[in-house]
Protein backbone atom coordinates (compact mmCIF):
# COMPACT_ATOMS: atom_id res chain seq x y z
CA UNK A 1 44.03 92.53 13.40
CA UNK A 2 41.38 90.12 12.87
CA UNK A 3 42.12 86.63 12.62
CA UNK A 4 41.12 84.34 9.21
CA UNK A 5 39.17 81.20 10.24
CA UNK A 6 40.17 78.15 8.88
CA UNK A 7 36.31 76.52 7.83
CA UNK A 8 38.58 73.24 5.83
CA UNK A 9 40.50 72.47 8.88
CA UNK A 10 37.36 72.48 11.21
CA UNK A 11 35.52 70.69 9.13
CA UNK A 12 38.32 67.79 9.06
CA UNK A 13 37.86 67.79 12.35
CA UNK A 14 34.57 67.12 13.15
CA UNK A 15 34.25 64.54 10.28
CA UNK A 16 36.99 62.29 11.98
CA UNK A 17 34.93 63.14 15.78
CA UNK A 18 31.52 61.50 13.49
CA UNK A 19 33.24 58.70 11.91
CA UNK A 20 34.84 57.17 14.96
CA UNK A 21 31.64 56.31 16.39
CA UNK A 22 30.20 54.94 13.58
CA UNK A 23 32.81 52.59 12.43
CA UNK A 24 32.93 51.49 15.84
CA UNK A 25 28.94 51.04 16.03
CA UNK A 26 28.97 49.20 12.81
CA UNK A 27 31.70 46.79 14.33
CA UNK A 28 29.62 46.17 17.17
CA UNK A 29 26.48 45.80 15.09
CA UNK A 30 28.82 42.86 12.87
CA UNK A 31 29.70 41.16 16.10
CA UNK A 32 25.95 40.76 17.04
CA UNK A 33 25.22 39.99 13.69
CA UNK A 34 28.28 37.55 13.85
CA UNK A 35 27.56 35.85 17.26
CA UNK A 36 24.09 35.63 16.82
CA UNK A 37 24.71 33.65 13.23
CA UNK A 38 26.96 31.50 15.12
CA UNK A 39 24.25 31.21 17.90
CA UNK A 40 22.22 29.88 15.54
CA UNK A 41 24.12 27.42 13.35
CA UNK A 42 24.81 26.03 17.06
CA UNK A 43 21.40 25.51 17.91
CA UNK A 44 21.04 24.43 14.06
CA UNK A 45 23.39 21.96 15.29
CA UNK A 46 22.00 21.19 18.18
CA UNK A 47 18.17 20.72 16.51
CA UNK A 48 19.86 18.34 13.55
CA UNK A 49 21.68 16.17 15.84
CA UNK A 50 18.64 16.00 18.24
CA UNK A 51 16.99 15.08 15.63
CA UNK A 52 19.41 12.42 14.36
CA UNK A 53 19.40 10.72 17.49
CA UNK A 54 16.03 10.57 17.78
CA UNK A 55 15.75 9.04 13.80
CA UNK A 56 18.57 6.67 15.25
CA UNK A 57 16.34 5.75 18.21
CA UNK A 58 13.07 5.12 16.27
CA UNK A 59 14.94 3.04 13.75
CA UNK A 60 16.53 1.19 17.05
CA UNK A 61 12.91 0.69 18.13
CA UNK A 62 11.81 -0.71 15.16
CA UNK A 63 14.68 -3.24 14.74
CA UNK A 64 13.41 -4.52 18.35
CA UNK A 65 9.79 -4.39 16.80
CA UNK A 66 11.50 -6.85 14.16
CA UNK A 67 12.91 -9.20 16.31
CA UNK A 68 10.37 -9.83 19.04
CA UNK A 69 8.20 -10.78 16.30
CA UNK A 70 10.90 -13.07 14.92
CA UNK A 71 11.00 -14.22 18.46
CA UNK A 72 6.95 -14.68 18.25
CA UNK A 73 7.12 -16.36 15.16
CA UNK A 74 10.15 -18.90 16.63
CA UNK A 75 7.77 -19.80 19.61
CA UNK A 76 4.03 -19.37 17.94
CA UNK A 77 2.46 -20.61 21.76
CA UNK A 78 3.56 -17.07 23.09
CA UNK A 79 1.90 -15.05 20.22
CA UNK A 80 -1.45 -15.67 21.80
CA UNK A 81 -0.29 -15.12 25.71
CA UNK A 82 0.21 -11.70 27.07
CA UNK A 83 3.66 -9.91 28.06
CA UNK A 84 3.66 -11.42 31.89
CA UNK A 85 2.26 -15.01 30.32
CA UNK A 86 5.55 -15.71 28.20
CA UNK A 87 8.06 -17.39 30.94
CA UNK A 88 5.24 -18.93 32.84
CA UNK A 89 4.06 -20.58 29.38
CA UNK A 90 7.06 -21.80 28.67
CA UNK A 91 8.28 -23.08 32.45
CA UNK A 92 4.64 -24.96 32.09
CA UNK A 93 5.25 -27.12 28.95
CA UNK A 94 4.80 -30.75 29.45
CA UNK A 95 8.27 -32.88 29.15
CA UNK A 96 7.08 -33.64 25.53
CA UNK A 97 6.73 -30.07 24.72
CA UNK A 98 9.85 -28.88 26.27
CA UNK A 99 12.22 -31.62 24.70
CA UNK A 100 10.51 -30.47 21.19
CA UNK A 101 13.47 -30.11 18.86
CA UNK A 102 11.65 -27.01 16.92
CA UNK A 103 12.37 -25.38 19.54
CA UNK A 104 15.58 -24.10 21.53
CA UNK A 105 13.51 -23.99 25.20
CA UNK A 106 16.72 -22.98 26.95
CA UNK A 107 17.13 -19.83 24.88
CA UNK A 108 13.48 -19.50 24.19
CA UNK A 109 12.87 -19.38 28.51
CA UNK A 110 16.35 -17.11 28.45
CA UNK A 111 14.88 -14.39 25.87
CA UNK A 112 11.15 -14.31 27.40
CA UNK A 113 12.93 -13.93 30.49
CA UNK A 114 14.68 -10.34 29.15
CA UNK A 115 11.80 -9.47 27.21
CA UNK A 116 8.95 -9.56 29.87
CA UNK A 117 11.45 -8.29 32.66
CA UNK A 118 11.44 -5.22 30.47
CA UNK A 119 15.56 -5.29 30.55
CA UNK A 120 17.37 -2.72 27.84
CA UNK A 121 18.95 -5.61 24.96
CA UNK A 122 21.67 -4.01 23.21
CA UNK A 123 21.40 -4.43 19.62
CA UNK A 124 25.40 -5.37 19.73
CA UNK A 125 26.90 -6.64 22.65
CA UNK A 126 30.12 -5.17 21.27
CA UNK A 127 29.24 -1.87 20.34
CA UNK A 128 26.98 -0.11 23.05
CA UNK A 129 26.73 2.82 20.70
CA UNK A 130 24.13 1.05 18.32
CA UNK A 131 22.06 1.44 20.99
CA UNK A 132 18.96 -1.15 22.54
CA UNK A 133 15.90 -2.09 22.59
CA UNK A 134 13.01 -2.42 25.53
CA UNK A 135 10.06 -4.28 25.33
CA UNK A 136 7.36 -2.00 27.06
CA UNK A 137 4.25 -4.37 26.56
CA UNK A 138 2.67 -6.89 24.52
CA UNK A 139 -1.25 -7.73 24.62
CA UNK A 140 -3.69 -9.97 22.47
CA UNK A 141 -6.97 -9.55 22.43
CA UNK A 142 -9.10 -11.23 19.47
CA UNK A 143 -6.75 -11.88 17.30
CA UNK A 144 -4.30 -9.06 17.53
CA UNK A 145 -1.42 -8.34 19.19
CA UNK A 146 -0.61 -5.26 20.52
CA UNK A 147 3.47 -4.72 20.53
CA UNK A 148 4.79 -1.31 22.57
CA UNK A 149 8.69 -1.29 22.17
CA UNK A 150 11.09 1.58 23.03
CA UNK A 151 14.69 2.59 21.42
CA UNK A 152 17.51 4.29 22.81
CA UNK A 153 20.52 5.86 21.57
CA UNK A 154 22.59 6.56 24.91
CA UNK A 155 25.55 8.86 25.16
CA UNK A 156 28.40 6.86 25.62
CA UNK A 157 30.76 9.68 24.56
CA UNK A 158 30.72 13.29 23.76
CA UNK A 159 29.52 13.23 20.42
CA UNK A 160 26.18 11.59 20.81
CA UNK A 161 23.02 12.68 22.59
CA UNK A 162 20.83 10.25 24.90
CA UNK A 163 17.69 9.98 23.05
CA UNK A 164 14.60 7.45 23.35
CA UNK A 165 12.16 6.65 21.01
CA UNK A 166 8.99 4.21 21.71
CA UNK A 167 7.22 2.55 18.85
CA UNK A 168 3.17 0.83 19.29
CA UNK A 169 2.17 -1.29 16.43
CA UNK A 170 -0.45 -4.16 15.60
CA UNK A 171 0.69 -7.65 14.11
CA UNK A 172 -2.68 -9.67 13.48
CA UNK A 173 -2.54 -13.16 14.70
CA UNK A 174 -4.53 -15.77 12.63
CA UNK A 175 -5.32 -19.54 13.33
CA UNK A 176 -5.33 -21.89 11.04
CA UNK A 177 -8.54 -23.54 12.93
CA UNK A 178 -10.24 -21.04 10.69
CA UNK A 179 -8.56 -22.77 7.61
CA UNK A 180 -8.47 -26.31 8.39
CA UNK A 181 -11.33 -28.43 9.32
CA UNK A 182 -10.74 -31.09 12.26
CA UNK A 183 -8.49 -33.88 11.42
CA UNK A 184 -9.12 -37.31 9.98
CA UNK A 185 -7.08 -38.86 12.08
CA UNK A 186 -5.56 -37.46 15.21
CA UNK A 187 -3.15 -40.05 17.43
CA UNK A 188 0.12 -39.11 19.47
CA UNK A 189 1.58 -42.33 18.37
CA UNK A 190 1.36 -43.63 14.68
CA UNK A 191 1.56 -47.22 12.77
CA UNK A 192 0.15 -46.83 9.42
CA UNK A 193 1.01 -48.89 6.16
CA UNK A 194 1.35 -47.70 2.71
CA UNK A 195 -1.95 -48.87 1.67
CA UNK A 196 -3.82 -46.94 4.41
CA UNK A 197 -5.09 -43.97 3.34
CA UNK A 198 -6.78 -41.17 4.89
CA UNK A 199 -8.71 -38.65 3.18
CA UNK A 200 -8.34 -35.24 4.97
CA UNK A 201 -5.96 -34.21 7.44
CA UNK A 202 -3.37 -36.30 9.76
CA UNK A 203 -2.55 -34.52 12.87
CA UNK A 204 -0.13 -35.77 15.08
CA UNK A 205 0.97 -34.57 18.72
CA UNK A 206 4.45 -34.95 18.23
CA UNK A 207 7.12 -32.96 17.43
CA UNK A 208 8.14 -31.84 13.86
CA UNK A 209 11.18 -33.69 13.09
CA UNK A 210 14.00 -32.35 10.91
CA UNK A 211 13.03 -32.76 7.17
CA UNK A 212 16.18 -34.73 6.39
CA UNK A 213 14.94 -37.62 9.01
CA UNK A 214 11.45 -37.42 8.35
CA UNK A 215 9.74 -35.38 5.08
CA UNK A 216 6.45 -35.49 6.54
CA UNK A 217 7.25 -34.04 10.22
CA UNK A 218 5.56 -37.27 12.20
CA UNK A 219 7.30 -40.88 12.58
CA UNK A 220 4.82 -43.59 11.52
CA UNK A 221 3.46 -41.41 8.80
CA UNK A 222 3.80 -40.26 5.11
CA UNK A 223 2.76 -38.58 2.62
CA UNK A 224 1.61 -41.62 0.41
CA UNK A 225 -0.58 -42.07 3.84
CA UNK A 226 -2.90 -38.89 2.77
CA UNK A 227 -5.24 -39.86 -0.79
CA UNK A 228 -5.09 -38.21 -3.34
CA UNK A 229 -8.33 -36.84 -5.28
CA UNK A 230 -7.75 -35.87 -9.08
CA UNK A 231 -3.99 -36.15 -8.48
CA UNK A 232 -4.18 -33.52 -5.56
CA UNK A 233 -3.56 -34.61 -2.17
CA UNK A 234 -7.16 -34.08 0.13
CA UNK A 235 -5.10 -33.04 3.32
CA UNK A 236 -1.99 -32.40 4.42
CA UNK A 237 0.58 -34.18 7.75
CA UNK A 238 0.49 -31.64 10.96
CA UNK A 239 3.25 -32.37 13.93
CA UNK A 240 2.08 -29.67 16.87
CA UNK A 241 2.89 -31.23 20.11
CA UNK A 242 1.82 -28.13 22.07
CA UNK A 243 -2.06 -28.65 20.60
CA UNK A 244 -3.04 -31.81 22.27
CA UNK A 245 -6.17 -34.54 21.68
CA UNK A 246 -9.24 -32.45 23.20
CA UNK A 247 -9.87 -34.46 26.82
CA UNK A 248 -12.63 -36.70 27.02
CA UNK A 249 -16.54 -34.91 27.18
CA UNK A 250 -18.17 -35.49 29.92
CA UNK A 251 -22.43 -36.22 29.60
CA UNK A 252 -24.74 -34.42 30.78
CA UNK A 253 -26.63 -34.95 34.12
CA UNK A 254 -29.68 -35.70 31.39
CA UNK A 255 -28.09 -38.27 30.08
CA UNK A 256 -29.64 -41.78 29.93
CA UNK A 257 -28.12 -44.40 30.77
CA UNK A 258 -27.81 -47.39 28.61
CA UNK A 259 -26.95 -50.89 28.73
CA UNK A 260 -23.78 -52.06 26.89
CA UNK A 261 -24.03 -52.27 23.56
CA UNK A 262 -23.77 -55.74 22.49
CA UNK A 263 -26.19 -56.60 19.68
CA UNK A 264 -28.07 -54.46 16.87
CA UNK A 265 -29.45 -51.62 17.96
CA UNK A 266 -31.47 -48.94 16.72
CA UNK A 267 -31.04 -44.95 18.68
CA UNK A 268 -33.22 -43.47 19.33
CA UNK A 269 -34.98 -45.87 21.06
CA UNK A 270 -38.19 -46.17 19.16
CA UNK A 271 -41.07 -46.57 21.56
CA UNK A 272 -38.57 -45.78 24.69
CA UNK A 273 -39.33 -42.22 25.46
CA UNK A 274 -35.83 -40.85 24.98
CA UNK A 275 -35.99 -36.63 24.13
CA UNK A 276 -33.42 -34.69 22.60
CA UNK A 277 -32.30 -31.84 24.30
CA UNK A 278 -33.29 -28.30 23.31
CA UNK A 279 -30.76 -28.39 20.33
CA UNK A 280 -32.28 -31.64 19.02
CA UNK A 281 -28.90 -34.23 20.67
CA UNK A 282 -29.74 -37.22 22.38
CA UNK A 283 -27.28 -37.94 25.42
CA UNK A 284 -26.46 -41.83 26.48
CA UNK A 285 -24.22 -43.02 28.80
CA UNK A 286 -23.34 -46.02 28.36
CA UNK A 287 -22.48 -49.11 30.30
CA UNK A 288 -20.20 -52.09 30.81
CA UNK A 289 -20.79 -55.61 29.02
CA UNK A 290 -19.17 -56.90 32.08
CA UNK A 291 -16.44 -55.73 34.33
CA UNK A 292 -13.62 -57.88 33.52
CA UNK A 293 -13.60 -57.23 30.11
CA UNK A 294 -14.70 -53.51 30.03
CA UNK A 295 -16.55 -53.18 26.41
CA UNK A 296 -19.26 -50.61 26.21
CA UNK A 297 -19.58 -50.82 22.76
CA UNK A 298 -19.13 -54.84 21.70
CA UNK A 299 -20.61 -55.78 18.29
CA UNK A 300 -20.27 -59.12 16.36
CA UNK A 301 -20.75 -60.73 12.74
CA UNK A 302 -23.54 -58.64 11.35
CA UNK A 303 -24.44 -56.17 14.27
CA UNK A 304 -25.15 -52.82 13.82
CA UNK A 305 -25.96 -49.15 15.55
CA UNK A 306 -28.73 -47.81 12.92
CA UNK A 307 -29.09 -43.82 13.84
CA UNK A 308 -32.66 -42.72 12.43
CA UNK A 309 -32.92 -39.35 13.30
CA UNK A 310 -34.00 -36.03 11.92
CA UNK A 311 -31.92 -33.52 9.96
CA UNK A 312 -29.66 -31.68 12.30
CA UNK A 313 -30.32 -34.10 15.14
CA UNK A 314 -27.38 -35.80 16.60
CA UNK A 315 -26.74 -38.92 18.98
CA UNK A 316 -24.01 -38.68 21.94
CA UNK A 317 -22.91 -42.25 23.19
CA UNK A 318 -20.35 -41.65 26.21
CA UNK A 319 -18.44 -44.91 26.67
CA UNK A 320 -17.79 -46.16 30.02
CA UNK A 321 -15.36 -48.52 28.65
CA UNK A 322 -13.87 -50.04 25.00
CA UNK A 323 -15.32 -49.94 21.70
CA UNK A 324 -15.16 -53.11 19.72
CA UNK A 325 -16.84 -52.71 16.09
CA UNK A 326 -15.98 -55.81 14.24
CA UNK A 327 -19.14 -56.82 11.99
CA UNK A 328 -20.72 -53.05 12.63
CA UNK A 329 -22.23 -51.40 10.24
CA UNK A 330 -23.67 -47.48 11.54
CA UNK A 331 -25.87 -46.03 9.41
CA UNK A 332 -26.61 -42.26 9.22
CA UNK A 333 -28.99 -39.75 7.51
CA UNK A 334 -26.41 -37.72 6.55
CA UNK A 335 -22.96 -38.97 5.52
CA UNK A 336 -21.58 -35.37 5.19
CA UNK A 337 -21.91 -34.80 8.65
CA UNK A 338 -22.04 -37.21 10.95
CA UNK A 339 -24.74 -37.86 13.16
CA UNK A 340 -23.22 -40.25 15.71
CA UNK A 341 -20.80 -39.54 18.10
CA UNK A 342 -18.92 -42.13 20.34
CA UNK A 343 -17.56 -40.14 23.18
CA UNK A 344 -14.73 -42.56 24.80
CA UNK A 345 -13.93 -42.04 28.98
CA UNK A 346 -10.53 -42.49 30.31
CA UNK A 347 -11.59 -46.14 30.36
CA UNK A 348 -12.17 -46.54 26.75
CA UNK A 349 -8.49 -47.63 26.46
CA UNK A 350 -9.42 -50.19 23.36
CA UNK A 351 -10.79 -49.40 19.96
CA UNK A 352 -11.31 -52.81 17.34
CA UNK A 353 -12.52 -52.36 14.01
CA UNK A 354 -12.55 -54.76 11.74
CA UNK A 355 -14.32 -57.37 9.49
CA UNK A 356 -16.81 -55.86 7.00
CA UNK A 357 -16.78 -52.83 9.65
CA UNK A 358 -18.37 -49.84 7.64
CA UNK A 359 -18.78 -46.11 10.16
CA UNK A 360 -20.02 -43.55 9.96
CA UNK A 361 -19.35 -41.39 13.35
CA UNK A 362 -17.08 -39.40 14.75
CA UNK A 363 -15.00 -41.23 17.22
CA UNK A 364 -13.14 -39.41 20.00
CA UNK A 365 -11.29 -41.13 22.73
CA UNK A 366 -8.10 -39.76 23.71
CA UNK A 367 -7.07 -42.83 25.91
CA UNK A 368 -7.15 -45.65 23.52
CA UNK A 369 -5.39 -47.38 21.27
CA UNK A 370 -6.86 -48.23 18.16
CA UNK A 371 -5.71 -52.21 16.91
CA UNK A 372 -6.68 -54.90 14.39
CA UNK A 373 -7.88 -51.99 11.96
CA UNK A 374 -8.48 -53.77 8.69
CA UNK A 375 -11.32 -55.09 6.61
CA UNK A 376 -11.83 -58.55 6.06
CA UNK A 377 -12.71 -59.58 3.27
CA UNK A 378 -11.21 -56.12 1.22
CA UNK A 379 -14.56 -54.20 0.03
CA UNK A 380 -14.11 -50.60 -0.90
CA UNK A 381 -17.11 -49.32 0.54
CA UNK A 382 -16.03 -50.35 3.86
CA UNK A 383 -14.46 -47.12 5.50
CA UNK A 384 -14.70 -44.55 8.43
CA UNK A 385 -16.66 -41.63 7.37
CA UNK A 386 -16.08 -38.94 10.11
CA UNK A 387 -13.27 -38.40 11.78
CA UNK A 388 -10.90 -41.00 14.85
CA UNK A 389 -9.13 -39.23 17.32
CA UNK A 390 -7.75 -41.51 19.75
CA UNK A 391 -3.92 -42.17 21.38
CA UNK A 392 -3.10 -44.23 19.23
CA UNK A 393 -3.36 -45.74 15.55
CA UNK A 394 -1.78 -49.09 14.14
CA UNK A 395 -2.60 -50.69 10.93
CA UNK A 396 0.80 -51.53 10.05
CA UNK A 397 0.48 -55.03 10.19
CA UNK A 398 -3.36 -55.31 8.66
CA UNK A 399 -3.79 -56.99 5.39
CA UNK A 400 -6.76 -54.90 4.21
CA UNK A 401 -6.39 -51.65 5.69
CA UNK A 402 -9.66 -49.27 6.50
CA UNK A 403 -9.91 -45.69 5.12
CA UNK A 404 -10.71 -42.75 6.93
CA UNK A 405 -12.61 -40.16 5.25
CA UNK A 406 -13.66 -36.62 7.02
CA UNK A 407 -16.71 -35.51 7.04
CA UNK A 408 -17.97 -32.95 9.19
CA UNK A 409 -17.00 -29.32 11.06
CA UNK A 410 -15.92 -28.89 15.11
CA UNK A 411 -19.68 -28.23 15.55
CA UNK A 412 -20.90 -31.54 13.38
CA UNK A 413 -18.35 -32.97 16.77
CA UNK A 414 -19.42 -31.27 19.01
CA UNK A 415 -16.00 -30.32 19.95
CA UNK A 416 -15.29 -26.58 20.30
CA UNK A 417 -12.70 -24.89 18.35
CA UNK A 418 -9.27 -26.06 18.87
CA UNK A 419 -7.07 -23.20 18.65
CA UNK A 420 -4.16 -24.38 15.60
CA UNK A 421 -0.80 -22.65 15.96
CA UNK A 422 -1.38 -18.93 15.37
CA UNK A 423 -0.09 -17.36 12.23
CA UNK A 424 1.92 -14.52 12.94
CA UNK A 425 1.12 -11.92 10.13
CA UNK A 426 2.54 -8.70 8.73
CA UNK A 427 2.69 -5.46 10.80
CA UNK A 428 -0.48 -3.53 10.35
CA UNK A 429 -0.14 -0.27 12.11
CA UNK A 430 2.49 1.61 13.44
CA UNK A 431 2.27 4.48 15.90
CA UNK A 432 5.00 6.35 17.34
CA UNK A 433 4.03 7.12 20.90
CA UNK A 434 6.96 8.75 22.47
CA UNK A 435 10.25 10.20 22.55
C-alpha cells in the first residue's frame, strides 16, 4: 500500500525552519542599528559638550582680555612696559608717585604681581566652576600692545570637561603728546592768582586730586587760571605725577662760553665769529656774574637780549646759575616759535621777572623757583611768549601778574617728545590661538 504524502504539512515545516533565522537576524540587525544610534548620540554628546566647554573657555578668556585692560587702563604707566616690566615699574615709583591717590599701589603691585607670574585668577573666588583666567604675555611695540590670555573651564565634578581656550588680540596705545603741544607752564608746585592767566596748557607734576577737593586736579591752580579766547578756554589743567619736568640739557662740547649776562646784549655776536651748528643753533654756555650771588642771566632797567637771527635759526643759552629778567625785553624774528632758549643747570635755582619784563623764549629749568612774577607798571603787551617750565611758580602775591602765552612745538624747544599718559584704546583684533 503506498503511502499519501502530506505536501501542506511539509511545507509548514520548513517555513517555521526559514523564519526563525530571520526574525532572529533582523533582531540582531535592530540591536546594531540600536547601539550604534546610541553610540552616536553619545559621541553627539560628547562633541556638544566639548564644544560647550570650549565656548565657556573662550568666553572665560575674553572676560580676562577685559579686565587686564581695565587693569591697563587703572595704571596707564604699565600700558607702555612689557609683561616682565609691570612689578618692577611699579616697585620703582618715586615716593610721590607711589603715595598718588589715583592710584591703589598696594593692589596695583598685588595684581601685576599675579598677572606677570602667569598665576590661573579665578573669575570667582567662590565658585571655581566659572573657571579662570591666565595672562600668557603682553608686549608693546610702537604703539600697540600685544595681549595673549588663556581660559579654562576645569572639571571640578563629573559633569564638566577640562577645557582651555587662549585668546591674542591688539589694543592700540595712543599718547596724547601727539595731541597736545608742550605746556605753558609746567611747575611741581603752584601759586597763581586769579588774574594770572596762561594761554595754553598748565601741567602740573602732582597728583590728580579728588574732584570734590579740587575741580581742576592740581592745588594752586584753576580753571579761571587758563584764558579764554572767543569764550573757549585755549588749554586745559593736567595733574600726571609719573611724567616729570624733562632734566636739565646739557651743551655741547662746541659750545662757547660766555660771560654773564649783565647788560644789553645782542646774540649772535655780530663781528665775534660765533657759527651755528650744522642745523643752524648757536650753543653758549654761560657764566657767573659773580660767585656769591650766582646770576648768569642778570638784567636791569632797560636791558635787553636782542636775538637777530635767520629763519629757522635758534640760540641755546645754558645757564650756569639764576636768571634775573627784570627790565628785559628779548626780541625774536619769529614770535610763533621761539628762537631763544634759556637752558637752566641744577644751579639755576632762581628765576625773577618783573618790571616792564616782555619774553619771548622758551625757558626750561627744572630746579628753580620762579618769584616776584609781575609787571610793573600793568602794560598788556608785557607777557611770556613761549613756554616756563621750572619747579616752581608763584604769582600769588603780585599786583600785576605776567601772562604766559605758548608758542612753539617740542622741536621749536628743542626738547624731545615727552611721552603723555598713553590712551588705552578699543580692541582691534582678535585671534584665537589655541585650545
Amino acid at each position: 500500500m503506498i503511502k499519501k504524502l502530506n505536501l501542506t504539512t511539509n511545507y509548514k515545516y520548513n517555513q517555521a525552519g526559514f523564519a526563525m533565522p530571520l526574525a532572529l537576524g533582523m533582531g540582531l540587525v535592530m540591536i546594531i542599528v540600536a547601539a550604534s544610534t546610541i553610540g552616536r548620540s553619545q559621541s553627539d554628546r560628547a562633541i556638544t559638550s566639548t564644544q560647550r566647554e570650549t565656548n565657556r573657555a573662550l568666553s572665560i578668556s575674553e572676560t580676562g582680555i577685559i579686565r587686564v585692560q581695565s587693569f591697563l587702563d587703572r595704571h596707564k604707566i604699565l600700558a607702555t612696559k612689557n609683561l616682565n616690566q609691570w612689578s618692577n615699574t611699579l616697585n620703582t615709583l618715586s615716593t610721590p608717585q607711589a603715595s598718588c591717590s589715583s592710584i591703589d599701589i598696594i593692589s596695583a603691585k598685588a595684581q601685576a604681581g599675579l598677572l606677570s607670574s602667569h598665576t590661573w585668577i579665578a573669575l570667582d573666588n567662590i565658585d571655581p566652576n566659572k573657571g579662570r583666567y591666565q595672562v600668557i604675555d603682553y608686549k608693546y611695540q610702537n604703539g600697540v600692545g600685544k595681549l595673549t590670555v588663556a581660559g579654562e573651564i576645569a572639571a571640578h565634578n563629573t559633569t564638566q570637561n577640562s577645557s582651555t581656550s587662549t585668546l591674542t588680540v591688539t589694543i592700540p596705545i595712543g599718547s596724547e603728546s601727539a595731541k597736545i603741544a608742550p605746556p605753558a607752564l609746567w611747575t611741581n608746585t603752584f601759586k597763581l592768582s586769579t588774574n594770572q592767566k596762561i594761554t595754553g596748557q598748565i601741567r602740573g607734576s602732582s597728583c590728580p586730586l579728588p574732584p570734590l577737593t579740587d575741580p581742576d586736579g592740581i592745588i594752586g591752580v584753576d580753571a579761571n587760571n587758563i584764558a579764554l579766547i572767543s569764550g573757549v578756554p585755549s588749554g586745559q589743567i593736567i595733574a600726571d605725577p609719573f611724567t616729570p619736568i624733562p632734566v636739565p640739557k646739557i651743551a655741547p662740547n662746541t659750545a662757547i662760553l660766555l660771560p654773564a649776562v649783565t647788560t644789553s646784549i645782542v646774540l649772535p655776536r655780530p663781528s665775534s665769529g660765533d657759527l651755528p651748528d650744522a642745523k643752524g643753533e648757536y650753543h653758549y654756555v654761560v657764566e657767573l656774574d659773580n660767585p656769591s650771588s650766582g646770576y648768569s642771566i642778570k638784567l636791569q632797567d632797560l636791558d635787553f637780549i636782542k636775538v637777530d637771527l635767520g629763519t629757522n635759526q635758534k640760540v641755546n643759552l645754558y645757564l650756569k646759575g639764576n636768571i634775573d629778567l627784570a627790565g628785559s625785553k628779548t626780541i625774536d624774528v619769529n614770535a610763533n616759535h621761539p628762537n631763544l632758549r634759556l637752558y637752566g643747570s641744577t644751579q639755576t635755582t632762581k628765576l625773577i621777572v618783573k618790571d616792564t619784563a616782555s619774553i619771548t623764549a622758551f625757558i626750561h629749568a627744572p630746579s628753580a623757583d620762579a618769584q616776584s612774577i609781575s609787571s610793573s607798571p600793568p602794560n598788556p603787551s608785557n607777557q611770556i611768549i613761549g613756554a616756563v617750565w621750572v619747579n616752581s611758580w608763584d604769582s600769588f602775591t603780585s599786583a600785576n601778574d605776567l601772562p604766559i602765552v605758548q608758542a612753539g612745538n617740542w622741536l621749536d624747544f628743542g626738547i624731545t617728545k615727552i611721552e603723555q599718559p598713553p590712551q588705552i584704546s578699543p580692541i582691534s583684533y582678535w585671534q584665537r590661538v589655541g585650545n
